[in-house]
C-alpha atoms as a PDB file:
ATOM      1  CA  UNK A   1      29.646  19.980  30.454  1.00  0.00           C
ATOM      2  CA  UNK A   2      28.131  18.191  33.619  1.00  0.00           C
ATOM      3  CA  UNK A   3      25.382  20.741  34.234  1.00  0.00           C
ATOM      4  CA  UNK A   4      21.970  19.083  34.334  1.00  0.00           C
ATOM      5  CA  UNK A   5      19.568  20.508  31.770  1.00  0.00           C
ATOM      6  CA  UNK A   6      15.778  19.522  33.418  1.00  0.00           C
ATOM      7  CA  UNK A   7      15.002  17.610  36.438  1.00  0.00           C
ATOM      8  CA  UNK A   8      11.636  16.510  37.550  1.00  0.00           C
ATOM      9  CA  UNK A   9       9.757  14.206  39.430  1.00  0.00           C
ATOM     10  CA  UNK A  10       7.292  11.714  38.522  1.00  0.00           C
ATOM     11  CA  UNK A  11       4.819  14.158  40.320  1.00  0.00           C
ATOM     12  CA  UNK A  12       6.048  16.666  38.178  1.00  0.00           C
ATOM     13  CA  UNK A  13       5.806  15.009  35.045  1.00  0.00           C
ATOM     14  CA  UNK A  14       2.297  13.481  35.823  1.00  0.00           C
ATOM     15  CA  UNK A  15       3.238  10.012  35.969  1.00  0.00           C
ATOM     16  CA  UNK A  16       1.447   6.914  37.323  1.00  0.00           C
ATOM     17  CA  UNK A  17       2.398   4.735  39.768  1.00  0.00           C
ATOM     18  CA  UNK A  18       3.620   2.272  36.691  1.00  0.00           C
ATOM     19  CA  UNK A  19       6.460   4.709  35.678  1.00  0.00           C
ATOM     20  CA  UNK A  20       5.981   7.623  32.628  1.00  0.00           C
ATOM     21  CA  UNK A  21       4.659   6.609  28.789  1.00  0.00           C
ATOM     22  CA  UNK A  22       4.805   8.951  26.057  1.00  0.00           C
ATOM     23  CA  UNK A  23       2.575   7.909  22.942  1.00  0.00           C
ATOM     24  CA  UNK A  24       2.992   8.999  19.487  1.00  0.00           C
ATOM     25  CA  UNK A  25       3.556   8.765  15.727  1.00  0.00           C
ATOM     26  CA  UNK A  26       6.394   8.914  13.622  1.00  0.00           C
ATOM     27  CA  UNK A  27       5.218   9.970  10.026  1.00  0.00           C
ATOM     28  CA  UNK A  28       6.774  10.336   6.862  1.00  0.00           C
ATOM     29  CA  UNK A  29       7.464   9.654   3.160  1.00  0.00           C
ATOM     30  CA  UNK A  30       9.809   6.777   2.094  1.00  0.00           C
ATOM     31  CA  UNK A  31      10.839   7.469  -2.203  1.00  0.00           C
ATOM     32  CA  UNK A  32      11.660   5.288  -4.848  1.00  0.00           C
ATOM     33  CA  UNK A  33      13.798   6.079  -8.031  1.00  0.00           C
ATOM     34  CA  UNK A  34      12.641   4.063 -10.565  1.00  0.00           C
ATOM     35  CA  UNK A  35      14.382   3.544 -14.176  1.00  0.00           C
ATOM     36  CA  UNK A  36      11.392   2.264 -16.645  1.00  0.00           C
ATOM     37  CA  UNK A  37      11.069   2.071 -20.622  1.00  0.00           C
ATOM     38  CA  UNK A  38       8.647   5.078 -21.646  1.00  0.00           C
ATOM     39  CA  UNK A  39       5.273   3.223 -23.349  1.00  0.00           C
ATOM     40  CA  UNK A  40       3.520   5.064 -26.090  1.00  0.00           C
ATOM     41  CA  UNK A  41      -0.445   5.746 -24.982  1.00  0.00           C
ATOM     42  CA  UNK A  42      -1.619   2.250 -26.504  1.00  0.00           C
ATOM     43  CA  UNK A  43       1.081   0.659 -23.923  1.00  0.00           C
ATOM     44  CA  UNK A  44       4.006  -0.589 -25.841  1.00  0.00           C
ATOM     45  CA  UNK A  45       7.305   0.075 -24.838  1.00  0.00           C
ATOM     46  CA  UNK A  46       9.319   2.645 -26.754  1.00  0.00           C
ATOM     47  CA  UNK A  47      13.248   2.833 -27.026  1.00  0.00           C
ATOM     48  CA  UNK A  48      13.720   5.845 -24.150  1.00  0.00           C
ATOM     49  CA  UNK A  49      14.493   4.997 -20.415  1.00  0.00           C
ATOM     50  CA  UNK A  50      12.527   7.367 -18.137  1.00  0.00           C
ATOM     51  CA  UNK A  51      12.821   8.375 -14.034  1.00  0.00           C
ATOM     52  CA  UNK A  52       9.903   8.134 -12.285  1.00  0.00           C
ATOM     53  CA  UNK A  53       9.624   9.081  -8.364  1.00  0.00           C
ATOM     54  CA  UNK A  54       7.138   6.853  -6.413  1.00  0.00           C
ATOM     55  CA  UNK A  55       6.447   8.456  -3.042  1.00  0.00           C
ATOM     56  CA  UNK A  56       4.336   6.211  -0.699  1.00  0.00           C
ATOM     57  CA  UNK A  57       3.506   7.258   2.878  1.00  0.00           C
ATOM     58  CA  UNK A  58       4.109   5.569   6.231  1.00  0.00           C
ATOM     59  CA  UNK A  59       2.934   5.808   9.929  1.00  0.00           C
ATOM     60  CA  UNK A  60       4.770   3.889  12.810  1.00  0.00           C
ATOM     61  CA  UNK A  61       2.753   4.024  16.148  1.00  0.00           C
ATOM     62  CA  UNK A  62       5.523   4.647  18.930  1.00  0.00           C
ATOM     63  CA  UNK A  63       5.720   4.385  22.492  1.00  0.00           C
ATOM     64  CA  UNK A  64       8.580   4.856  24.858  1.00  0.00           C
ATOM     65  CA  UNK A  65       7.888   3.519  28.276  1.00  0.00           C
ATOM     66  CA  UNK A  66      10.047   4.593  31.671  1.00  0.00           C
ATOM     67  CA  UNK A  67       9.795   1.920  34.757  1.00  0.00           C
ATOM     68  CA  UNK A  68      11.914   3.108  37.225  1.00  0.00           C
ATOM     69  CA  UNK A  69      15.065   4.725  35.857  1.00  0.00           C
ATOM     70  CA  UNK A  70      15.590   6.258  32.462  1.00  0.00           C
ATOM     71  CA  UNK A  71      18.599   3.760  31.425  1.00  0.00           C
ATOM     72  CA  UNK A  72      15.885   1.368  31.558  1.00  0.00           C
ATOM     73  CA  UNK A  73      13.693   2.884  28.835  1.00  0.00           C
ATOM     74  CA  UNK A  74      11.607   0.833  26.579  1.00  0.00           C
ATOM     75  CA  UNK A  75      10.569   1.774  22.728  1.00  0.00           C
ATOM     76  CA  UNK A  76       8.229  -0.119  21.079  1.00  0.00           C
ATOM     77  CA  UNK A  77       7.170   0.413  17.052  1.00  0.00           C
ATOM     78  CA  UNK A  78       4.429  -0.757  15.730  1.00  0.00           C
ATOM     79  CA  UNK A  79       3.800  -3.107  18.992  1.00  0.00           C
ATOM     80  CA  UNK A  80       7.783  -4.327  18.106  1.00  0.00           C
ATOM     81  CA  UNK A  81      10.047  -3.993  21.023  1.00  0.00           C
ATOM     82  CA  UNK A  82      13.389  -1.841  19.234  1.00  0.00           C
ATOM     83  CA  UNK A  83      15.818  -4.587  20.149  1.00  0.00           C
ATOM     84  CA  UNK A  84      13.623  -6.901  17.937  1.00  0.00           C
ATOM     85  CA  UNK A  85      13.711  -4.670  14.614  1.00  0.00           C
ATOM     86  CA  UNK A  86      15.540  -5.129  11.908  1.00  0.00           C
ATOM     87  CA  UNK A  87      18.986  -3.546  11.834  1.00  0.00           C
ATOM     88  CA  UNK A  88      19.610  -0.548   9.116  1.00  0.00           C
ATOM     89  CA  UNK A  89      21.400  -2.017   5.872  1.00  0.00           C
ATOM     90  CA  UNK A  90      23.649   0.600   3.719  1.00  0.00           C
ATOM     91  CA  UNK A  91      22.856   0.799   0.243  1.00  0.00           C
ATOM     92  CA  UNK A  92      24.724  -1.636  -1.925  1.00  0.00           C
ATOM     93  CA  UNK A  93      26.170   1.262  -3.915  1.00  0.00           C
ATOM     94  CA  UNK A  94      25.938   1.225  -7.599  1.00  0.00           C
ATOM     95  CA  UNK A  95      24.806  -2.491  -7.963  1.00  0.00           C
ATOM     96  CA  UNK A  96      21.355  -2.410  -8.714  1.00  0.00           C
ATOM     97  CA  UNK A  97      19.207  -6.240  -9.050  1.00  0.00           C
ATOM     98  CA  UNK A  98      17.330  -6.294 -12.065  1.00  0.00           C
ATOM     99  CA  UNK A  99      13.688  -7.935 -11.019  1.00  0.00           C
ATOM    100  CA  UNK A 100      10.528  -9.030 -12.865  1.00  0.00           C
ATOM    101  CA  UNK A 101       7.224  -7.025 -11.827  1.00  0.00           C
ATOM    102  CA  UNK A 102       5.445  -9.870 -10.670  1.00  0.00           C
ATOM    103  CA  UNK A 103       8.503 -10.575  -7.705  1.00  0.00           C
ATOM    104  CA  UNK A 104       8.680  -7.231  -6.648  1.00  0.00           C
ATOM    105  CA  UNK A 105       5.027  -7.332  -6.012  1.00  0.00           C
ATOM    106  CA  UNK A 106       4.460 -10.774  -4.435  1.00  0.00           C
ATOM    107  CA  UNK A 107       7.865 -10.335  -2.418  1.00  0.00           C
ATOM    108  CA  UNK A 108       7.615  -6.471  -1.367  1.00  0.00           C
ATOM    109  CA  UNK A 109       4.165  -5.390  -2.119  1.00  0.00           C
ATOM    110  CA  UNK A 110       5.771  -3.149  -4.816  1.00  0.00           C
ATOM    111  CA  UNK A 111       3.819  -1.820  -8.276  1.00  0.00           C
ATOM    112  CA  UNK A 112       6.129  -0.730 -11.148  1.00  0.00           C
ATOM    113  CA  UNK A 113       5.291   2.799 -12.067  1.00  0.00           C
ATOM    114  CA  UNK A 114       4.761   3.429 -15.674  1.00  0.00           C
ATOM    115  CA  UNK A 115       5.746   6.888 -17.706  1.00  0.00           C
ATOM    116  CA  UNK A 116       3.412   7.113 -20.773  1.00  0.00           C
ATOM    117  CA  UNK A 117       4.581   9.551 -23.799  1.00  0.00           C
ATOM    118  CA  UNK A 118       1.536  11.226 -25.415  1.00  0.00           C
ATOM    119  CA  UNK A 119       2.992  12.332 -28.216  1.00  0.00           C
ATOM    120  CA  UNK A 120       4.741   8.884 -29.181  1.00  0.00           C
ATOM    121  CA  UNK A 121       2.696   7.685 -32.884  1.00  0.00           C
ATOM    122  CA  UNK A 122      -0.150   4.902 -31.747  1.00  0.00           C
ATOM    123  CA  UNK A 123      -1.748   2.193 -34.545  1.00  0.00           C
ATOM    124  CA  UNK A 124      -0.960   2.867 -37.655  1.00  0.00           C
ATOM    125  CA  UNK A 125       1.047   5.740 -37.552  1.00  0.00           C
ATOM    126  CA  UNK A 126       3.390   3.683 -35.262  1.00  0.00           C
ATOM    127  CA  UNK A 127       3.653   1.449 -37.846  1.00  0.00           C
ATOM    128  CA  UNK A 128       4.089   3.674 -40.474  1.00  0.00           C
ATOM    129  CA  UNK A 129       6.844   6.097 -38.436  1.00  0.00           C
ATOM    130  CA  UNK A 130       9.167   2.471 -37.963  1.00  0.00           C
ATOM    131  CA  UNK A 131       8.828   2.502 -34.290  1.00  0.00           C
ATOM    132  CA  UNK A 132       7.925  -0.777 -35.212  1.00  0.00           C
ATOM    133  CA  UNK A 133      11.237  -1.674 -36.142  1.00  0.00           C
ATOM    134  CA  UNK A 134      11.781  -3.163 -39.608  1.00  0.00           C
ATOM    135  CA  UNK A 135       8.640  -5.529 -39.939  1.00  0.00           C
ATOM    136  CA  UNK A 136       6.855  -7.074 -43.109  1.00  0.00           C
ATOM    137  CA  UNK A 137       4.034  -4.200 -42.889  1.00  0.00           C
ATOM    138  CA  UNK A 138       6.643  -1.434 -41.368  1.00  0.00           C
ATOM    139  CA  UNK A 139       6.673   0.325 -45.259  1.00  0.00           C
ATOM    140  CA  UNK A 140       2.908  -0.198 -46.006  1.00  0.00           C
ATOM    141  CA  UNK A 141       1.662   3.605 -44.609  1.00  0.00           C
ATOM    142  CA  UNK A 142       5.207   4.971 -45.120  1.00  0.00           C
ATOM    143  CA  UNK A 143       3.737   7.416 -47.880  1.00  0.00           C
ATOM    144  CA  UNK A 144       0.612   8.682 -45.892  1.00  0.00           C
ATOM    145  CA  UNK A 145       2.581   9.576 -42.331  1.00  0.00           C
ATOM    146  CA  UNK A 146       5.046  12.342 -41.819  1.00  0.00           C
ATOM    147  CA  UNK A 147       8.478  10.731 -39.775  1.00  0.00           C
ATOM    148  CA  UNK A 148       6.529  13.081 -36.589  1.00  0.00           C
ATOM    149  CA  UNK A 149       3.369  10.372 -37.242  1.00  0.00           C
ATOM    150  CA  UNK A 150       1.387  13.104 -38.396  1.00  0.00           C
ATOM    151  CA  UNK A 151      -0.962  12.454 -41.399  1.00  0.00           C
ATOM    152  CA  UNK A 152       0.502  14.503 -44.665  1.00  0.00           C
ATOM    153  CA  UNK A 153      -2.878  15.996 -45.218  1.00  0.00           C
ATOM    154  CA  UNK A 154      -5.659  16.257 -43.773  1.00  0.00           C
ATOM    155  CA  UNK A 155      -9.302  16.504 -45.090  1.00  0.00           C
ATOM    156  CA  UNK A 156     -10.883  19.216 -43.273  1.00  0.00           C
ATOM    157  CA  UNK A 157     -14.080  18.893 -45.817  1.00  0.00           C
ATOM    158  CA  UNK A 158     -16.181  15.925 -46.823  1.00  0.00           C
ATOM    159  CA  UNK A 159     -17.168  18.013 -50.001  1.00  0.00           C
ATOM    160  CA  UNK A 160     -13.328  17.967 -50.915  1.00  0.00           C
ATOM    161  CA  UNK A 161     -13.376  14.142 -51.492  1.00  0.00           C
ATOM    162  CA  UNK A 162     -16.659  13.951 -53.737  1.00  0.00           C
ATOM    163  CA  UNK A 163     -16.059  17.045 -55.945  1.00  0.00           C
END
């Protein structure tokens, strides 16, 4: 609209004889959507895909610098002039790379979150409850495990097994 909003001096605004500097810190949150096979508490992998959210934290140290006339403003991030940062890059839409662990780490400094099931069987009623698949030993507790990989009884008394 052509009306001028503030106007000051550099006397006004405090400013030294090498122009103005305002210092500060741009913090924030940066998430991850991750897509991992659920593991069972003894760590093997089960058949059900999970989402897990990874939130990490960030800090950028910023200062914008005025010598002279505003058009002629300097940023700096992280001690990086702006002109020298990286430009933005739109997401690549639906195609997603597949990546082993290890590469994601040594090439971003990324950990692969993990999404344990409690309640998935462990040892041997694992075996027994064919999460196993169809092994050689998959049958061998099938008649002492419920299909939940609970035990069909339980002894509650160590009388009950000597009378």
């Amino acid at each position: 609209d052509g009306e001028v909003l503030c106007q000051a001096s550099a006397d006004d605004i405090e400013s030294g004889p090498d122009g103005w500097t305002c210092e500060f810190r741009l913090v924030g949150e940066r998430f991850l959507d991750w897509e991992v096979y659920t593991c069972d508490s003894d760590g093997h992998p089960l058949d059900v895909k999970s989402d897990v959210v990874q939130r990490t934290a960030y800090s950028h140290e910023c200062i914008v610098q005025v010598k002279g006339v505003v058009p002629e403003a300097t940023l700096t991030v992280d001690g990086r002039q702006y002109q020298d940062l990286a430009d933005f890059k739109p997401s690549t839409g639906g195609n997603v790379p597949k990546w082993n662990p290890d590469a994601l780490y040594a090439s971003f400094g990324l950990h692969v979150p993990s999404k344990v099931d409690k309640t998935a069987p462990t040892g041997l009623a694992r075996m027994a409850s064919g999460t196993l698949g169809s092994g050689p030993f998959a049958w061998l507790f099938g008649c002492c495990i419920t299909a939940e990989g609970r035990p069909v009884a339980e002894v509650t008394d160590v009388h009950q097994l000597v009378e």
